[in-house]
C-alpha atoms as a PDB file:
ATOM      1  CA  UNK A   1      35.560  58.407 -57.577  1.00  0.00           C
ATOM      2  CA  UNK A   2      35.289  60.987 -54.543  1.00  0.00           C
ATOM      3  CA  UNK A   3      37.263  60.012 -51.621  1.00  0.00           C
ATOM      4  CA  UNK A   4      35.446  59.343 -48.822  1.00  0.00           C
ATOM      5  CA  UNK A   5      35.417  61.577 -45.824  1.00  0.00           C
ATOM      6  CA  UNK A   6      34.931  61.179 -41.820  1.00  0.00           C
ATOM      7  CA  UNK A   7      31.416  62.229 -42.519  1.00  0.00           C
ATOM      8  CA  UNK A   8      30.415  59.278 -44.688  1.00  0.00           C
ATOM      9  CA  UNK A   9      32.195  56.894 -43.446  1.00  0.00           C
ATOM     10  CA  UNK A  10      30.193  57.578 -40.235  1.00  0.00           C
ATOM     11  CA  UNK A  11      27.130  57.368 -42.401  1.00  0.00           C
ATOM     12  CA  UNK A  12      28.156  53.762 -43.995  1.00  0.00           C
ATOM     13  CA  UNK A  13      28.808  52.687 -40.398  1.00  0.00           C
ATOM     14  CA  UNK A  14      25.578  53.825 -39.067  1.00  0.00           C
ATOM     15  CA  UNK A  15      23.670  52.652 -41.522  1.00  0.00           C
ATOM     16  CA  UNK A  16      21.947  49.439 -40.634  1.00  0.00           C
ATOM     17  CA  UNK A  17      22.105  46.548 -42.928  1.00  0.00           C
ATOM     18  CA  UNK A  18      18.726  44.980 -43.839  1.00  0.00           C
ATOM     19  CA  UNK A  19      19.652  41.355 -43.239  1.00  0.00           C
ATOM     20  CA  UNK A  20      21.483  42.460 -39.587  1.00  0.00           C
ATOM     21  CA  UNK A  21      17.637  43.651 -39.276  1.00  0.00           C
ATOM     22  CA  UNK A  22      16.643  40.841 -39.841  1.00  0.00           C
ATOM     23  CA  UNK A  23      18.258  38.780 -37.878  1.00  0.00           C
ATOM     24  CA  UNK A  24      18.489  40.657 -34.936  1.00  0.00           C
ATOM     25  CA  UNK A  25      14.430  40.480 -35.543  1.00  0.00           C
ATOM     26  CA  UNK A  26      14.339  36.640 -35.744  1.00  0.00           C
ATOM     27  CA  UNK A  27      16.548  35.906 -32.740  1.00  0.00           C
ATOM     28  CA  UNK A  28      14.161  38.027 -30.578  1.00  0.00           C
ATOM     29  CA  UNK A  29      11.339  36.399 -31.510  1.00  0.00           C
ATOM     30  CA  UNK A  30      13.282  32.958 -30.476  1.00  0.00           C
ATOM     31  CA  UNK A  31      14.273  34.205 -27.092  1.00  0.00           C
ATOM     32  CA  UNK A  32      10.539  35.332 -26.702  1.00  0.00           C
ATOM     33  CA  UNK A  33       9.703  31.903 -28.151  1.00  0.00           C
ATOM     34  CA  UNK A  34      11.870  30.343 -25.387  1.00  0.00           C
ATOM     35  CA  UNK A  35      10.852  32.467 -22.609  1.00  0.00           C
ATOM     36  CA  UNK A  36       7.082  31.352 -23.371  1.00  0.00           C
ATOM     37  CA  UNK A  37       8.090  27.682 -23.266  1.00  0.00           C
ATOM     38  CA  UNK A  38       9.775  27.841 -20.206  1.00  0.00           C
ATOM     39  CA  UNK A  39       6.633  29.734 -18.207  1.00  0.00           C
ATOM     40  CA  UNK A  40       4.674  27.257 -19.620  1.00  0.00           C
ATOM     41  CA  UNK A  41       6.853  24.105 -18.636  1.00  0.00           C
ATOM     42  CA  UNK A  42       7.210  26.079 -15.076  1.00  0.00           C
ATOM     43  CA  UNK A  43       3.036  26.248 -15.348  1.00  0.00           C
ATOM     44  CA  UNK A  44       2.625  22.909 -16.347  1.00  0.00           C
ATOM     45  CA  UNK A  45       5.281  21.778 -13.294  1.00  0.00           C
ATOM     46  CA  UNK A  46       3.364  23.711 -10.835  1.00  0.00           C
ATOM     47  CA  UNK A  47      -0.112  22.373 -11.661  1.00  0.00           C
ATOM     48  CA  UNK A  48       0.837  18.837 -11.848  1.00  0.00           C
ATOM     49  CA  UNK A  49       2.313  19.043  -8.427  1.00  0.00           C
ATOM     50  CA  UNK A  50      -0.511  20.913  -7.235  1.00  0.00           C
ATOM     51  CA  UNK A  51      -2.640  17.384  -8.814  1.00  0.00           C
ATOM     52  CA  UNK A  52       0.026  15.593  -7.442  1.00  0.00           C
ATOM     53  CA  UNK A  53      -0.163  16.741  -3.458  1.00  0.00           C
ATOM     54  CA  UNK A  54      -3.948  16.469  -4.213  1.00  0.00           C
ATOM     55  CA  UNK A  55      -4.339  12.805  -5.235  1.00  0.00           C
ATOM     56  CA  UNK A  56      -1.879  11.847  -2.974  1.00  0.00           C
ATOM     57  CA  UNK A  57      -4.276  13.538  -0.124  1.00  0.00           C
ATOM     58  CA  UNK A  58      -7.207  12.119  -1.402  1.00  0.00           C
ATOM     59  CA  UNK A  59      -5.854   8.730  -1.608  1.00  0.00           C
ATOM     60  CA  UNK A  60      -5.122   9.168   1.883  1.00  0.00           C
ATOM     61  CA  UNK A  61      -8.232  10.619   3.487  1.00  0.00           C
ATOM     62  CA  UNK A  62     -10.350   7.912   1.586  1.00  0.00           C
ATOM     63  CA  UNK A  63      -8.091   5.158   3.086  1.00  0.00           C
ATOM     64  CA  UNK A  64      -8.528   7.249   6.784  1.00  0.00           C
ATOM     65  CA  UNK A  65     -12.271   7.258   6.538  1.00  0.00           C
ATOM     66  CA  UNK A  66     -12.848   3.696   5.049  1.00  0.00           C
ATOM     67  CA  UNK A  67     -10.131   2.566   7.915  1.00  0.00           C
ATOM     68  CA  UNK A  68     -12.262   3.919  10.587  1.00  0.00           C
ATOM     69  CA  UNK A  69     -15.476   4.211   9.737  1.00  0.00           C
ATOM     70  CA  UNK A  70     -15.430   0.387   8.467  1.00  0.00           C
ATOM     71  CA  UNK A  71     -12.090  -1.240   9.971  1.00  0.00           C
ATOM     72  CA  UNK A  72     -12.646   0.449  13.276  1.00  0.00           C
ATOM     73  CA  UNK A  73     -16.110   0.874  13.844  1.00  0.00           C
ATOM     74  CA  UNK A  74     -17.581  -0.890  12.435  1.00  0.00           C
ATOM     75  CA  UNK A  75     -15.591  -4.448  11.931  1.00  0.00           C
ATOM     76  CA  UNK A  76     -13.602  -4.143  15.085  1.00  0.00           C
ATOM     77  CA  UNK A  77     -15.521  -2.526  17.820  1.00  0.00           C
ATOM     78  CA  UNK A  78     -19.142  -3.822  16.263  1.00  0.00           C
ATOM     79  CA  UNK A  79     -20.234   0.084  16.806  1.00  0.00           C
ATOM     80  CA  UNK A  80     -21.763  -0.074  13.705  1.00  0.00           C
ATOM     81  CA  UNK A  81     -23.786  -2.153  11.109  1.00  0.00           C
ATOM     82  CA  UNK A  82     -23.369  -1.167   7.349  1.00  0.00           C
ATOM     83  CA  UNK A  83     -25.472  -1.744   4.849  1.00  0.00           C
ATOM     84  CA  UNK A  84     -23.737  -4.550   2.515  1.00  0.00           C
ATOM     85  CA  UNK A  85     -23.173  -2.679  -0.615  1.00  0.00           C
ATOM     86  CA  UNK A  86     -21.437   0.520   1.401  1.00  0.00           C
ATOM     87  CA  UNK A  87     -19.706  -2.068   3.712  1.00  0.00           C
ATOM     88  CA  UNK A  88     -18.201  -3.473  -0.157  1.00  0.00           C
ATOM     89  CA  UNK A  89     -17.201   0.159  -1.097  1.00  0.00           C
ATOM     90  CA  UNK A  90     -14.985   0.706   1.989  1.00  0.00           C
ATOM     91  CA  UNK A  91     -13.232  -2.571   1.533  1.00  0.00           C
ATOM     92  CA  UNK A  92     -13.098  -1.839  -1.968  1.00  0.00           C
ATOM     93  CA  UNK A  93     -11.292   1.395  -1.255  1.00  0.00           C
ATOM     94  CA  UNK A  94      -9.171  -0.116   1.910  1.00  0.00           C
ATOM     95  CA  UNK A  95      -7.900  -2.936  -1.132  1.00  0.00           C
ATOM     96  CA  UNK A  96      -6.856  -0.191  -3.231  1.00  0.00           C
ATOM     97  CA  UNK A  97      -5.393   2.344  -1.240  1.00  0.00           C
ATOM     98  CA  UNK A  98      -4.021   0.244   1.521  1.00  0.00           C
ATOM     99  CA  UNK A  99      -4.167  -3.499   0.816  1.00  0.00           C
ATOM    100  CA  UNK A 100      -4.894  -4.020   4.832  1.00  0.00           C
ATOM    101  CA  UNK A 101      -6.656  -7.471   5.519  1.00  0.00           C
ATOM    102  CA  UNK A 102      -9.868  -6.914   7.631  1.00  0.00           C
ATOM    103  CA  UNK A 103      -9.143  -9.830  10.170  1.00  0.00           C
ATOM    104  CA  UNK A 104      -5.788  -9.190  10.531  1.00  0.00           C
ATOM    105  CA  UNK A 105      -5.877  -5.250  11.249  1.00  0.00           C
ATOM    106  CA  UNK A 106      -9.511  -6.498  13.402  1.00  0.00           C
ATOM    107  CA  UNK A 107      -7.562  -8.940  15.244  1.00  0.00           C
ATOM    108  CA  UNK A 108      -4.387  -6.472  16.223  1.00  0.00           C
ATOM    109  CA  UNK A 109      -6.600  -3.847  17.522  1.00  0.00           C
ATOM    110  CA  UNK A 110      -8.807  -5.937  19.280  1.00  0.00           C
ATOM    111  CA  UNK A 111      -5.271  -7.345  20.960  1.00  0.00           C
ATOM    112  CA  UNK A 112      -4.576  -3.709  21.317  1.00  0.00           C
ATOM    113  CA  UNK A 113      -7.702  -3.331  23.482  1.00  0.00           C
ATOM    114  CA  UNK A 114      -6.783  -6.264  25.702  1.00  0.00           C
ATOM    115  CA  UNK A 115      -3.660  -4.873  26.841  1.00  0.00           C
ATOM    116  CA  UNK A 116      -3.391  -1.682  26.332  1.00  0.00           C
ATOM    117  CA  UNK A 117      -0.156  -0.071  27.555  1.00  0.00           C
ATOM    118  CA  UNK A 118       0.354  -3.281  29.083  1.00  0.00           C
ATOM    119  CA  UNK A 119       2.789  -6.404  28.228  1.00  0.00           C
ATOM    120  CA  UNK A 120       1.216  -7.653  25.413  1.00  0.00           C
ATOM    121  CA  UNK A 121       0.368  -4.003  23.236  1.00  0.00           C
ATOM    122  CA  UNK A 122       1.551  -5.235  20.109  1.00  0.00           C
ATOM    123  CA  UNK A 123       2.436  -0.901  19.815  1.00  0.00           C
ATOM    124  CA  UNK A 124       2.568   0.622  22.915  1.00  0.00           C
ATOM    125  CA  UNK A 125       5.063   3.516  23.426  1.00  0.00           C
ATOM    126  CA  UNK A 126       4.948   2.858  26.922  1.00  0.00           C
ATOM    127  CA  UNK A 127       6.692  -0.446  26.689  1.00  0.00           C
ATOM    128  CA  UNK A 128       8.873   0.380  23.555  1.00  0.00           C
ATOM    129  CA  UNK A 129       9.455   4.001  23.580  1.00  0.00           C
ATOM    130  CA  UNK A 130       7.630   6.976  21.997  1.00  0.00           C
ATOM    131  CA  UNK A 131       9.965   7.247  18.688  1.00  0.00           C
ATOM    132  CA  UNK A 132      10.111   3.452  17.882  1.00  0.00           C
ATOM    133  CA  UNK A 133       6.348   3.061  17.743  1.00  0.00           C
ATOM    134  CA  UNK A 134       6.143   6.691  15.987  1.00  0.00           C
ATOM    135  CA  UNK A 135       8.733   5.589  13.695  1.00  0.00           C
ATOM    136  CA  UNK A 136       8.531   1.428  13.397  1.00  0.00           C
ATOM    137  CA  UNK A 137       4.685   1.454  13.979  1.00  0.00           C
ATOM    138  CA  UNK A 138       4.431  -0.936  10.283  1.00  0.00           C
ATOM    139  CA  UNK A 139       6.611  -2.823  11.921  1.00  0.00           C
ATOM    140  CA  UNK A 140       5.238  -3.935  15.147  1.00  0.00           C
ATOM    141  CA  UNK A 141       1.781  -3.559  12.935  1.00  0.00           C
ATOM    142  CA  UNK A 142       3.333  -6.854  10.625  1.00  0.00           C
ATOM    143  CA  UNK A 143       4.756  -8.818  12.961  1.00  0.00           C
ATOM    144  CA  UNK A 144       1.384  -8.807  15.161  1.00  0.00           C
ATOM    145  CA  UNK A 145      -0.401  -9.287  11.718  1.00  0.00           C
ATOM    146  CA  UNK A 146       1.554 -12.436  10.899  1.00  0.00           C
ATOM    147  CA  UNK A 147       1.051 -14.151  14.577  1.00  0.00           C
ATOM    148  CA  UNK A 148      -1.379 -17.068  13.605  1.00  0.00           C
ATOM    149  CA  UNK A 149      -2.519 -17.397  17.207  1.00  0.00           C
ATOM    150  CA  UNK A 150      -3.265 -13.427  17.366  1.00  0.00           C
ATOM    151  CA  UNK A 151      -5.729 -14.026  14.328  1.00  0.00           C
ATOM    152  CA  UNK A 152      -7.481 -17.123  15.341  1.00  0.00           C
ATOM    153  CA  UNK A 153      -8.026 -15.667  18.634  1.00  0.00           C
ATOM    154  CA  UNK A 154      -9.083 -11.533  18.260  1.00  0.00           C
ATOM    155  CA  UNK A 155     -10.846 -12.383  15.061  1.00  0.00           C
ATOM    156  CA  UNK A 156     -12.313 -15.503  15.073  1.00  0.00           C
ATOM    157  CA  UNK A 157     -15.729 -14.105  14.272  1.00  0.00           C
ATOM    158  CA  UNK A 158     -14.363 -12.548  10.934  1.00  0.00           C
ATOM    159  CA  UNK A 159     -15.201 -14.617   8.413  1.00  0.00           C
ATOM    160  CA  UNK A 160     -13.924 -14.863   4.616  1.00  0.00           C
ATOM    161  CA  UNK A 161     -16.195 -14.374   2.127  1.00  0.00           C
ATOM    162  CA  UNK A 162     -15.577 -14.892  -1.713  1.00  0.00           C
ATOM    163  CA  UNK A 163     -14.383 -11.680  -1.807  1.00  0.00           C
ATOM    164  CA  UNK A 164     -11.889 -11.639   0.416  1.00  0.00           C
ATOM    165  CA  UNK A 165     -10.441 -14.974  -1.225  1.00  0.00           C
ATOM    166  CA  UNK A 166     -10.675 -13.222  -5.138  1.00  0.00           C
ATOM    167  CA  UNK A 167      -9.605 -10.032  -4.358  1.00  0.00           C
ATOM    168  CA  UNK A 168      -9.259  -8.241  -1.072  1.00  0.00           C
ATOM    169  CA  UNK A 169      -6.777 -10.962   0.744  1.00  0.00           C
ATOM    170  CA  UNK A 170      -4.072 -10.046  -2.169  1.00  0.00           C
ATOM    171  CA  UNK A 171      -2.958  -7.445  -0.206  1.00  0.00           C
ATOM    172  CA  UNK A 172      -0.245  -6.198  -2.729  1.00  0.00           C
ATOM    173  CA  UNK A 173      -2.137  -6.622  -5.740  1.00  0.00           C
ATOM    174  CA  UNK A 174      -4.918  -3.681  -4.592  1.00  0.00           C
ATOM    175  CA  UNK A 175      -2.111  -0.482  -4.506  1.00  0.00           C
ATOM    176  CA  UNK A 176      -0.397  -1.714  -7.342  1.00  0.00           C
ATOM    177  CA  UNK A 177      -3.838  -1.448  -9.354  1.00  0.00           C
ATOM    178  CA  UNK A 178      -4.247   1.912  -7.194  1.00  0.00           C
ATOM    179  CA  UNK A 179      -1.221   3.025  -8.485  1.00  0.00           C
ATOM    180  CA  UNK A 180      -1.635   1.603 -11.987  1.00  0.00           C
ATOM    181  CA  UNK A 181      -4.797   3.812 -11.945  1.00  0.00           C
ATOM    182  CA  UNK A 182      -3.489   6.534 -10.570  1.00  0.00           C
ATOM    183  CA  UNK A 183      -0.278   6.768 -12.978  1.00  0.00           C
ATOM    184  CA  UNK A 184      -3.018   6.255 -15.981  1.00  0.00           C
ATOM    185  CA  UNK A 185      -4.715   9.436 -14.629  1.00  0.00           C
ATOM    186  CA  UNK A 186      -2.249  12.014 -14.157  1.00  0.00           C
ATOM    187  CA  UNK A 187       0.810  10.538 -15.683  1.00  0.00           C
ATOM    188  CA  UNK A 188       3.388   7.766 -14.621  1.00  0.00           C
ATOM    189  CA  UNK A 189       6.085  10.141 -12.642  1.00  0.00           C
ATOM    190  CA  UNK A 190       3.378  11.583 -11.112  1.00  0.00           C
ATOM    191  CA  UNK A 191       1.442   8.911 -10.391  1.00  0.00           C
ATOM    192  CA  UNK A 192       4.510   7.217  -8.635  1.00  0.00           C
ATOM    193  CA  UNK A 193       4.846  10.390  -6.705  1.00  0.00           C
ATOM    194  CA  UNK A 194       1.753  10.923  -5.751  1.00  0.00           C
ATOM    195  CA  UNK A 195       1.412   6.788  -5.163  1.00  0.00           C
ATOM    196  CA  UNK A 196       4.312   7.512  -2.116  1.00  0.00           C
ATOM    197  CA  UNK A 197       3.316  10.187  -0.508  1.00  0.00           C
ATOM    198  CA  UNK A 198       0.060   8.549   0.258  1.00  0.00           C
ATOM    199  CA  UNK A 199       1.857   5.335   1.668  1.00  0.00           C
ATOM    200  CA  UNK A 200       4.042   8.042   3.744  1.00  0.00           C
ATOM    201  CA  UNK A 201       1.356   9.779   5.154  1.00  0.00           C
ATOM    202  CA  UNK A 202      -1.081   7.239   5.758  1.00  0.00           C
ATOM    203  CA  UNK A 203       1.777   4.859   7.023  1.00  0.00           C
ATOM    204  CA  UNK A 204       4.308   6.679   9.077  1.00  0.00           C
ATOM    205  CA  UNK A 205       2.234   9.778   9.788  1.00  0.00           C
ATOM    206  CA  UNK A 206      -1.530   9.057  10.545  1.00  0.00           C
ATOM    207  CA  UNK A 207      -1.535   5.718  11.379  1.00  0.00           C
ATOM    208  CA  UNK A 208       1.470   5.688  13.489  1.00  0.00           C
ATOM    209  CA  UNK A 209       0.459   8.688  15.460  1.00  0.00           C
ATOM    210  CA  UNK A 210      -2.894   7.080  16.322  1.00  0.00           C
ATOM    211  CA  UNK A 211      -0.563   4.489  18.434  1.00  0.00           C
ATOM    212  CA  UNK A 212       2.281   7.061  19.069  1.00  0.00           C
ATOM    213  CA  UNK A 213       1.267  10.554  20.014  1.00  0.00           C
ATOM    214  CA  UNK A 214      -1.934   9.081  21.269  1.00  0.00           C
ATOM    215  CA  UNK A 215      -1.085   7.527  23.567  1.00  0.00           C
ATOM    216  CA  UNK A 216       1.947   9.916  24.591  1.00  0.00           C
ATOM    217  CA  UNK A 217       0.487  13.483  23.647  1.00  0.00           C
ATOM    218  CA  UNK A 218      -2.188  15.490  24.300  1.00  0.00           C
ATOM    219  CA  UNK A 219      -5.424  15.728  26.988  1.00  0.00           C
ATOM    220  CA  UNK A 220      -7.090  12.841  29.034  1.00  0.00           C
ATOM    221  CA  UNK A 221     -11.280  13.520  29.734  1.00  0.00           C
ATOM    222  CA  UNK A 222     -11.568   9.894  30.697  1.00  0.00           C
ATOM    223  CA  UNK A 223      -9.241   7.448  32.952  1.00  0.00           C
ATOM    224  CA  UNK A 224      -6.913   5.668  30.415  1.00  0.00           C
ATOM    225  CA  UNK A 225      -3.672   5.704  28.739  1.00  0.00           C
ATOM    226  CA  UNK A 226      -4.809   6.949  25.347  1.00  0.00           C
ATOM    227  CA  UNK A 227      -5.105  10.828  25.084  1.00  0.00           C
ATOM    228  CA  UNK A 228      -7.156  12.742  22.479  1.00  0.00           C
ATOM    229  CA  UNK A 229      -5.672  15.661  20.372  1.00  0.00           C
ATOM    230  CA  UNK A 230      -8.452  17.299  18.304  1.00  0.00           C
ATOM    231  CA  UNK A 231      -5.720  18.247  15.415  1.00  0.00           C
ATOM    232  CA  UNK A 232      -4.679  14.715  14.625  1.00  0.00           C
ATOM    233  CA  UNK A 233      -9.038  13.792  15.108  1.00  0.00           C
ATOM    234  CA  UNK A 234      -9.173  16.458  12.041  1.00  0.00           C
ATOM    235  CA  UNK A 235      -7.104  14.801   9.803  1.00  0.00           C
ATOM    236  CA  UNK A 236      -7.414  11.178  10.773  1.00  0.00           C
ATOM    237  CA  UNK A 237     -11.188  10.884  10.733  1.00  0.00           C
ATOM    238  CA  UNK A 238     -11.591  11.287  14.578  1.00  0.00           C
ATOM    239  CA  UNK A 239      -8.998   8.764  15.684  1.00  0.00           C
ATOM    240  CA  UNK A 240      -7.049  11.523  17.194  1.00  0.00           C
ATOM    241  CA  UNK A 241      -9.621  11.414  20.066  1.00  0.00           C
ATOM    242  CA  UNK A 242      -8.263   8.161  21.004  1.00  0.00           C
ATOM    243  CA  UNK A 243      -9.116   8.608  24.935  1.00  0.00           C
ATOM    244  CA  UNK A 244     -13.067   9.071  24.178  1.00  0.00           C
ATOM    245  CA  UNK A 245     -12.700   6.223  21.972  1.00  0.00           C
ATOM    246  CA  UNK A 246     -10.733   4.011  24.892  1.00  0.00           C
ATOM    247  CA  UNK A 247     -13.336   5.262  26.918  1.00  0.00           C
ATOM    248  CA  UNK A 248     -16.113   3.939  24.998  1.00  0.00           C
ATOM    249  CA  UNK A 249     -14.826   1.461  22.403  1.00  0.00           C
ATOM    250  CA  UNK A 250     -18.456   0.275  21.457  1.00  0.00           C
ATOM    251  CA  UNK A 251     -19.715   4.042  20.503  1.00  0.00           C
ATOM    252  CA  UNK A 252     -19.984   5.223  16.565  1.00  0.00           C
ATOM    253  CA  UNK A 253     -18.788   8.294  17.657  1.00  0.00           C
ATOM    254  CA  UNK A 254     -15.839   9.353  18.913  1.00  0.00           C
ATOM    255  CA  UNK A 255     -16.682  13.445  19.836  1.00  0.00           C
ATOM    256  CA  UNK A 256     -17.773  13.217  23.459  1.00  0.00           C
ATOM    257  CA  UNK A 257     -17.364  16.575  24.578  1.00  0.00           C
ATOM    258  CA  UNK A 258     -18.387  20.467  23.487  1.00  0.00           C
ATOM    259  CA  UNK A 259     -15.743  21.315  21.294  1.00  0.00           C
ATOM    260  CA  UNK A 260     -15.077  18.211  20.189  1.00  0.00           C
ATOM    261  CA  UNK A 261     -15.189  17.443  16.424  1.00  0.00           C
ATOM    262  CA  UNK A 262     -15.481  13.917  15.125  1.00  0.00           C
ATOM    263  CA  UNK A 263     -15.324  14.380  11.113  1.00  0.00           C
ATOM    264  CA  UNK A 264     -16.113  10.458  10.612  1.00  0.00           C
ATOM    265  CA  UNK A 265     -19.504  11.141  12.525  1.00  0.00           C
ATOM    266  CA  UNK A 266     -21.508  13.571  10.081  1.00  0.00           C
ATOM    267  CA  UNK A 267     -20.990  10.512   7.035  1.00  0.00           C
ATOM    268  CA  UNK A 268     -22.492   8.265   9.512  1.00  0.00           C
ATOM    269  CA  UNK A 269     -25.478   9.933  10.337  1.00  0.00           C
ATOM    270  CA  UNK A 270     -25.817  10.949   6.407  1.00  0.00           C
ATOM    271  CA  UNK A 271     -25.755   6.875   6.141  1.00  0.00           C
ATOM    272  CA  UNK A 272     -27.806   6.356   8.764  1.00  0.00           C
ATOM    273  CA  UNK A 273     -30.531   8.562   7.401  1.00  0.00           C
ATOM    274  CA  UNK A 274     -30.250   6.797   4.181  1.00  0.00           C
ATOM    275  CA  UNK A 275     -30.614   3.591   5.786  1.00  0.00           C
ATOM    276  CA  UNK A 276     -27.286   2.598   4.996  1.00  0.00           C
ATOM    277  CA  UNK A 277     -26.076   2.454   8.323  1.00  0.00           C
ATOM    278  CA  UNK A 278     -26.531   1.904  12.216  1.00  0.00           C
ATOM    279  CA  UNK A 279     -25.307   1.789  15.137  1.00  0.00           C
ATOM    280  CA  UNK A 280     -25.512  -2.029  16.665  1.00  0.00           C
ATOM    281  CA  UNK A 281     -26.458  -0.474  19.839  1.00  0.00           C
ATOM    282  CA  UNK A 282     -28.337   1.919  21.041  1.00  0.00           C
ATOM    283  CA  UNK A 283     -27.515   5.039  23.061  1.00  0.00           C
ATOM    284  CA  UNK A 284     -29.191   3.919  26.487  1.00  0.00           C
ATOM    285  CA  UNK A 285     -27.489   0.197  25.996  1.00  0.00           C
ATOM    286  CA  UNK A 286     -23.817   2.248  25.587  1.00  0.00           C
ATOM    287  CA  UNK A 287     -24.968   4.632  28.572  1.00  0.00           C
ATOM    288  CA  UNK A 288     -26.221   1.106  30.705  1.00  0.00           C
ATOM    289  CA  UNK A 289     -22.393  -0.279  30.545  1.00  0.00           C
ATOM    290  CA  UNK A 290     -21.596   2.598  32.771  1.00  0.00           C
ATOM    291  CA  UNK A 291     -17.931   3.395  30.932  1.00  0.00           C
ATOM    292  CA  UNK A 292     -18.822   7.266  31.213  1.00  0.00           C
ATOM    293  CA  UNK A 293     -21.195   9.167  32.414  1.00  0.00           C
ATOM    294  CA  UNK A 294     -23.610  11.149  29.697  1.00  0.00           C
ATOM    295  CA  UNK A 295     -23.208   9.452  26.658  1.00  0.00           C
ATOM    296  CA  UNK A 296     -26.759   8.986  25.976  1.00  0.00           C
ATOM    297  CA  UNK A 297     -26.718  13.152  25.608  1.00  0.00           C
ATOM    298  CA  UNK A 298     -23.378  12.743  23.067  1.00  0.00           C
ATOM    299  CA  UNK A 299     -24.647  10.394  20.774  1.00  0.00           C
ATOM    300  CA  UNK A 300     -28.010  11.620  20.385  1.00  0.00           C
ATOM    301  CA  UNK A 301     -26.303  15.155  19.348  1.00  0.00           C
END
């Protein structure tokens, strides 16, 4: 047998062994393998939060449009006559995104008319303090809600229908179905999720900013309390122009002004040229009660 020199043994040591190959081969192709299922699971993160943020803002602008285009407007203020079958669809979508009775919410606001900024407000930040009613507005909301005397008073002319007593007055039983439908859609986790975001925009945000910085922030066109800010109208339906609406509390719409944008408005007209909607008085009757000057001009625009 030859001995071996430095020369070969540097060749045996360099020479790579077939099943090192191999396996230096098949652990690549796992950390490739690996690095694949974690962009995907990274993907798959991103888009259902993407779905998530998005049902949770769609839940929320449906429960902003059917609160003021049929809570406000039309059930509250009598601004506006629905056909039946639309006037269902709202409450439909108030029952599952909110749970909100009509006469109570009717009967707060109307007591939020009556004294507004004054003793009596069930939420004014003038009595209570900007942050309290920004932060606590539920609160005052379901205390007012549960004063028997508030109901029978502010909405005695809401009356309960069969509806109402099979389905809409279980307030909690509409968002749990929302959110049983919801989880069924894009996933329980994420239907949670999305589920309570919705209640924390629509809740502490939207809603409690209509009574908050409305009535704190922004500009005054017409002698009241309540101030508009055309940001908050944007997202909120056009309850962020609180002031035109304190102005005129009867009037459909709630842009009075060039500039002005009332998103709630264009739907209304759409239903109104179907035939699906109205407004309970006309332009010259709103204009006769002298409240402000001109609108006649802004609602026939």
């Amino acid at each position: 047998m030859a001995p071996s020199t430095p020369q070969t043994t540097l060749a045996i040591a360099t020479t790579e062994c077939p099943r090192c190959v191999q396996m230096d081969t098949s652990h690549d192709q796992v950390v490739r393998l690996q690095c694949l299922c974690l962009r995907a699971e990274v993907v798959a993160v991103l888009l259902s939060s993407i779905i998530t943020l998005a049902s949770a803002i769609c839940l929320t602008q449906v429960a902003t449009f059917s609160t003021t285009i049929y809570l406000h407007r039309c059930a509250t203020h009598r601004a506006l006559i629905l056909h039946p079958a639309i006037a269902w669809l709202f409450r439909f979508a108030l029952w599952m995104t909110t749970g909100l009775s009509t006469k109570e919410w009717v009967a707060v606001h109307r007591k939020h008319h009556a004294f507004t900024d004054k003793e009596g407000d069930p939420h004014s930040p003038y009595l209570k303090g900007f942050w309290p009613v920004q932060l606590g507005n539920v609160f005052y909301y379901v205390r007012e809600a549960r004063n028997r005397e508030t109901i029978e008073k502010y909405a005695h002319d809401i009356n309960l229908d069969r509806w109402d007593r099979l389905l809409f007055n279980n307030g909690w039983l509409g968002p749990a179905a929302g959110t049983f439908a919801l989880c069924a859609l894009i996933g329980v986790g994420w239907g949670l999720l999305a589920a309570g975001l919705h209640a924390l925009i629509y809740v502490f945000f939207l809603s409690a900013s209509i009574n908050g910085l409305c009535h704190s922030r922004g500009y005054r066109t017409f002698d009241n309390t309540a101030t508009n800010i055309q940001w908050l109208a944007l997202v909120t339906g056009g309850e962020g122009l609180h002031n035109n609406h304190h102005a005129v509390p009867h009037s459909p719409k709630f842009s009075l002004r060039a500039g002005e944008i009332d998103p709630s408005w264009p739907i209304i007209r759409l239903l109104t040229r179907l035939k699906l909607a109205r407004p309970y008085r006309t332009s010259e009757e709103i204009s006769s009660s002298r409240i402000v000057a001109g609108e006649t001009t802004a609602l026939s625009n």
